[in-house]
C-alpha atoms as a PDB file:
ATOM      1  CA  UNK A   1     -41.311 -90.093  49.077  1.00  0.00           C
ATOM      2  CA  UNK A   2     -38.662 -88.977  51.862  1.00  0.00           C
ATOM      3  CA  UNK A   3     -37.354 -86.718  49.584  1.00  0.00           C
ATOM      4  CA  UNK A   4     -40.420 -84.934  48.881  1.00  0.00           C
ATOM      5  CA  UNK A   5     -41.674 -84.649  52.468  1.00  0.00           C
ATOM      6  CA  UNK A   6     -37.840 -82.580  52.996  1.00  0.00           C
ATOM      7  CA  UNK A   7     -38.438 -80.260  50.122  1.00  0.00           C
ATOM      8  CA  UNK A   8     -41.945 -78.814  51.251  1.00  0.00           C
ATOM      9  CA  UNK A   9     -39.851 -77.925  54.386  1.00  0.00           C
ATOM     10  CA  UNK A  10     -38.240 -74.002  54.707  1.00  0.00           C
ATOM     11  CA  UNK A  11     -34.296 -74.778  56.016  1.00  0.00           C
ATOM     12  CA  UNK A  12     -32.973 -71.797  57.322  1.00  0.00           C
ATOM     13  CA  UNK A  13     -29.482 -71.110  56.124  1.00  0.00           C
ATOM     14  CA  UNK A  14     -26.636 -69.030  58.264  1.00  0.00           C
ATOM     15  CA  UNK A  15     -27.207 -67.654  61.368  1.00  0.00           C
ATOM     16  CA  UNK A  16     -28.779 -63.853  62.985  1.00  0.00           C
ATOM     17  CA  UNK A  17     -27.051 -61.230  62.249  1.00  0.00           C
ATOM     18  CA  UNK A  18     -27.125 -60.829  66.115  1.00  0.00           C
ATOM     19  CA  UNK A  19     -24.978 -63.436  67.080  1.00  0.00           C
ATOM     20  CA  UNK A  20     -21.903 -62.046  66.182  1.00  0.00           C
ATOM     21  CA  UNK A  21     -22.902 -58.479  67.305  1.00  0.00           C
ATOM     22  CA  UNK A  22     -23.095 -56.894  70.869  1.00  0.00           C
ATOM     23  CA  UNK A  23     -25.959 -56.659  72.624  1.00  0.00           C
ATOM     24  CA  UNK A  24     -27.003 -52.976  73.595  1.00  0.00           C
ATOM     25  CA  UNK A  25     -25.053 -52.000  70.743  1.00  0.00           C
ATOM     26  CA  UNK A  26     -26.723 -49.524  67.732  1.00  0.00           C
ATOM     27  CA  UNK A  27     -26.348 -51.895  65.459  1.00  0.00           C
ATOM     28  CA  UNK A  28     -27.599 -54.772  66.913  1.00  0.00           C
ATOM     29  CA  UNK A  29     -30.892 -52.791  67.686  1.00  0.00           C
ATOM     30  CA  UNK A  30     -30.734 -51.945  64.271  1.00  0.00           C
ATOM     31  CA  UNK A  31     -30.752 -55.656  63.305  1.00  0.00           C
ATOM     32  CA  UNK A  32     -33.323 -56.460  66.244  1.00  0.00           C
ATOM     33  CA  UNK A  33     -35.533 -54.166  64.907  1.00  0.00           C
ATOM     34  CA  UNK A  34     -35.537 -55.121  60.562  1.00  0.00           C
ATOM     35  CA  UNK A  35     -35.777 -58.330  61.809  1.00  0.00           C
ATOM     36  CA  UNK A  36     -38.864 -57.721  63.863  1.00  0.00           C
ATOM     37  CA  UNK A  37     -40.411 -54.891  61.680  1.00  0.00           C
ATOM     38  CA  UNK A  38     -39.076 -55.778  58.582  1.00  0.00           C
ATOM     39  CA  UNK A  39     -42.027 -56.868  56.597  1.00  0.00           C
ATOM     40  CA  UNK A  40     -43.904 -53.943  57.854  1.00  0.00           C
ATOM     41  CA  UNK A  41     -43.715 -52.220  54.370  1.00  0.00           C
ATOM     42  CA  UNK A  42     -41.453 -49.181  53.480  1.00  0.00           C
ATOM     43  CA  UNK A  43     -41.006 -46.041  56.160  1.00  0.00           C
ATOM     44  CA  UNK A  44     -43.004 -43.230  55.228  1.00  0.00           C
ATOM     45  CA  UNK A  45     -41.824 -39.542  54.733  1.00  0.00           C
ATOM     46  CA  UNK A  46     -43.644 -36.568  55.621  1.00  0.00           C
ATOM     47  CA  UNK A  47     -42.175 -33.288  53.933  1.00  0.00           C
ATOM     48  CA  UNK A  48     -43.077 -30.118  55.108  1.00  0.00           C
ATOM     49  CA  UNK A  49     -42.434 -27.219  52.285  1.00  0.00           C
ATOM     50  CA  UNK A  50     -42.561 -23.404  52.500  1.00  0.00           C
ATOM     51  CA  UNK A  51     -42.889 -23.748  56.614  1.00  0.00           C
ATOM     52  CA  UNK A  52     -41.546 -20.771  59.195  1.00  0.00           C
ATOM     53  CA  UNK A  53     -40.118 -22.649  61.861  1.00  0.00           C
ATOM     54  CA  UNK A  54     -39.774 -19.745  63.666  1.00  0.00           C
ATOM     55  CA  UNK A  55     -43.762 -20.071  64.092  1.00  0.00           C
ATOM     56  CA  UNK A  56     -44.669 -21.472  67.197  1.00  0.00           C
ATOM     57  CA  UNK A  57     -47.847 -22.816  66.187  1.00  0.00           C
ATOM     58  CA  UNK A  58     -46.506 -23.977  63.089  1.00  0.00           C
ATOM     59  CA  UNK A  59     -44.221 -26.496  65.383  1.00  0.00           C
ATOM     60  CA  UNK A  60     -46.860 -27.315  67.813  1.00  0.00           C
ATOM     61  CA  UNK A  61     -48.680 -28.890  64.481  1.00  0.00           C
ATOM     62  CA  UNK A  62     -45.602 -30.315  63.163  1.00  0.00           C
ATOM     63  CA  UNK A  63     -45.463 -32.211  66.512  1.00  0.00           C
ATOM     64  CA  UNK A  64     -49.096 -33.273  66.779  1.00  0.00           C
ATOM     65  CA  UNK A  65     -48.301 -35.448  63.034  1.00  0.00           C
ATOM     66  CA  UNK A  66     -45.267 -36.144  64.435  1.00  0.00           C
ATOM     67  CA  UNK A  67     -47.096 -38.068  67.651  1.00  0.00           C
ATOM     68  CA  UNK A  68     -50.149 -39.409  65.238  1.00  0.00           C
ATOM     69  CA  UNK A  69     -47.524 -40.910  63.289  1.00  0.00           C
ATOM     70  CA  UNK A  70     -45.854 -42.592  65.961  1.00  0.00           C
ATOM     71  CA  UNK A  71     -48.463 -43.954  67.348  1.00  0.00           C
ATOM     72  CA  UNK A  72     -49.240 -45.486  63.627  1.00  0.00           C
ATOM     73  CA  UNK A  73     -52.801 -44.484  63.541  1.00  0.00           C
ATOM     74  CA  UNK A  74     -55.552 -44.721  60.748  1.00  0.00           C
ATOM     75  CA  UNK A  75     -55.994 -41.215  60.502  1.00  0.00           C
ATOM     76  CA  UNK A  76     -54.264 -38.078  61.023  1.00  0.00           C
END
């Protein structure tokens, strides 16, 4: 009966990446951040084809998707 009570049970095995790591360091945010974000799902990629960047409107709507994105809303 012991035995089966124990086996229901999740054991974490090792440690955080993060202890052996400095803090403030890039990789340790890296780390901080999978482990905090990491079941959010894969990144998304926006690609932007035949664009003139030399368009200044054309950047001024690349940023607006840029800040919708960020902010991880619905709708664009």
């Amino acid at each position: 009966m012991t035995i089966g009570i124990f086996s229901t049970q999740k054991l974490l095995r090792g440690l955080n990446q993060n202890v052996s790591l400095v803090s403030g360091s890039d990789i340790f945010d890296y780390f901080e951040t999978l482990f905090t974000y990491g079941n959010a799902g894969p990144p998304g990629y926006v690609i932007f084809n035949n664009v003139n960047y030399t368009n200044e409107e054309n950047l001024k709507q690349m940023e607006l998707i840029n800040a919708e994105l960020s902010a991880l809303n619905n709708t664009i």
